[in-house]
Protein backbone atom coordinates (compact mmCIF):
# COMPACT_ATOMS: atom_id res chain seq x y z
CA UNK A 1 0.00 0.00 0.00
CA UNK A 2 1.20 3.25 -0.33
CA UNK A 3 1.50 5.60 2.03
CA UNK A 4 -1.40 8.66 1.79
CA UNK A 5 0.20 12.14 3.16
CA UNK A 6 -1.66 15.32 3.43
CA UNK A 7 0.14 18.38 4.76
CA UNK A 8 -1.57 20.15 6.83
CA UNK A 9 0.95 23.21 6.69
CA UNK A 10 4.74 23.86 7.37
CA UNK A 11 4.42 22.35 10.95
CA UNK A 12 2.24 19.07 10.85
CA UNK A 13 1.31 16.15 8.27
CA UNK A 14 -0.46 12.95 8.78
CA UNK A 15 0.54 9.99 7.24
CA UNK A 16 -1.87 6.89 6.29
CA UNK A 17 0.60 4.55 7.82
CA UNK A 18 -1.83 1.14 7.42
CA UNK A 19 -5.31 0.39 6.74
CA UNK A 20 -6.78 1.42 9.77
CA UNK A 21 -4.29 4.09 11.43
CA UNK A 22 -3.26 7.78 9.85
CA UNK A 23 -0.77 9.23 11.53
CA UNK A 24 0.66 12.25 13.03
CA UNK A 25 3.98 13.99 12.20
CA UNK A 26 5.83 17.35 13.58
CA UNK A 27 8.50 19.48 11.74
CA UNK A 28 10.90 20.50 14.09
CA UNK A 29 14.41 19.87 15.58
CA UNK A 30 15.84 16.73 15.69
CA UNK A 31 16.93 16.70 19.79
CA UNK A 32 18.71 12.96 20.10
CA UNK A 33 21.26 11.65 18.17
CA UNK A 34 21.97 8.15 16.73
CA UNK A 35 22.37 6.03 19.62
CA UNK A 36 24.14 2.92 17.86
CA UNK A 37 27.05 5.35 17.40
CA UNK A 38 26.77 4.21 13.59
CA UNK A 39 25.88 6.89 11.48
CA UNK A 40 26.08 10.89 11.57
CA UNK A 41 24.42 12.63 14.45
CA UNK A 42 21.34 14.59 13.05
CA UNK A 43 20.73 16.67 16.27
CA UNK A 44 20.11 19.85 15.12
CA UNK A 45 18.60 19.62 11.76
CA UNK A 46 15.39 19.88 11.22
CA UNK A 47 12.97 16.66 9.84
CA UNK A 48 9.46 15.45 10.07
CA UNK A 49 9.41 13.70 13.21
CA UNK A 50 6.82 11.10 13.95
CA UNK A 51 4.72 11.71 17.34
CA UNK A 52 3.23 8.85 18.81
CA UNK A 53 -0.65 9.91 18.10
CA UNK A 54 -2.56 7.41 15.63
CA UNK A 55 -6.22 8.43 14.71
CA UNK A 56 -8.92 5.47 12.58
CA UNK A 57 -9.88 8.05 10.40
CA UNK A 58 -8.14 11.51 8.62
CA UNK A 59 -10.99 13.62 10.79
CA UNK A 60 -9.50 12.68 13.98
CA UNK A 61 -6.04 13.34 12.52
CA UNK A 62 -6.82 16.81 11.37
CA UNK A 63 -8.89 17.51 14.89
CA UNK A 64 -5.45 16.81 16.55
CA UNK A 65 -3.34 18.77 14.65
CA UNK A 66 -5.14 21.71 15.01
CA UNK A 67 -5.17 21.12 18.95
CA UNK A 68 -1.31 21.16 18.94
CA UNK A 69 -1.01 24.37 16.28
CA UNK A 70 -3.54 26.17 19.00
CA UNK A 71 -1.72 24.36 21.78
CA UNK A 72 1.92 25.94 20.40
CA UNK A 73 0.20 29.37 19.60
CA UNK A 74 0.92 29.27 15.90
CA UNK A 75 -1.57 30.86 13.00
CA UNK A 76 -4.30 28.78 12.31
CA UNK A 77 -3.93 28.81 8.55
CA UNK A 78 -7.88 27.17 7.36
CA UNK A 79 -7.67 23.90 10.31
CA UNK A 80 -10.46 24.64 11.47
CA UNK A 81 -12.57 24.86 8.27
CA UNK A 82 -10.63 21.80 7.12
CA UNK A 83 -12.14 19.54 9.58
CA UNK A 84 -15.52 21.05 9.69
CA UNK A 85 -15.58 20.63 6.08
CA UNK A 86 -14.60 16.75 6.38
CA UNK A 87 -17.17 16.67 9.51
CA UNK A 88 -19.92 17.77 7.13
CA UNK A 89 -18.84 15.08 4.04
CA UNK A 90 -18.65 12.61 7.14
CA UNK A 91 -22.22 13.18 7.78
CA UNK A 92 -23.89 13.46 4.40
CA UNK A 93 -22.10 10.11 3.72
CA UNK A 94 -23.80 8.65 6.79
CA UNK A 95 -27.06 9.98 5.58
CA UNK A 96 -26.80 8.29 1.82
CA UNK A 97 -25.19 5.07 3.30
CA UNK A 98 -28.59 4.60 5.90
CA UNK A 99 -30.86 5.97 2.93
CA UNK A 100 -29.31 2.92 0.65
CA UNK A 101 -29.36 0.34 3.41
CA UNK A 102 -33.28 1.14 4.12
CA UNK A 103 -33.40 0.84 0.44
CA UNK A 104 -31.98 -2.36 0.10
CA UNK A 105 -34.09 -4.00 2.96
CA UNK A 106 -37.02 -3.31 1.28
């Protein structure tokens, strides 16, 4: 499978990691170095670094994201509307999935 990314903005991303988990990733600086003393240290730069946060569905993803840019104070840059906006598909796919279910009962 491949891996789904959407980029939220400069600071987060989720990643569909499998079929049933997206998730979340940080840019910022790298703070530990290799610890098998094998390769170059990479303290310093700065990567997407994986947090340990895995959501079932992109909505969830998004929802948590937007917590941490509000929790870290930076702009909001259209979060908000993004998951109200996948909220609202959520729903009217809800709706049209029970309409064709009564539907096919009949």
């Amino acid at each position: 499978m491949d891996k789904q990314e959407v980029t939220i903005n400069e600071r987060f991303k989720v990643v569909h990691v499998d079929s049933m988990n997206w998730q979340l990733f940080e840019r910022r600086e790298i703070k530990r170095g290799d610890r098998s003393g094998k390769g170059k240290s990479r303290v310093g730069e700065i990567d997407w670094i994986a947090l340990p946060a895995f959501f079932g569905t992109l909505r969830a993803a998004l929802a948590k994201a937007k917590e941490l840019n509000r929790d870290r104070n930076l702009p909001d840059c259209g979060m908000a509307e993004a998951v109200d906006s996948i909220g609202k598909l959520d729903a009217a796919f809800m709706k049209q999935l029970d309409r064709a279910l009564k539907e096919a009962a009949r």
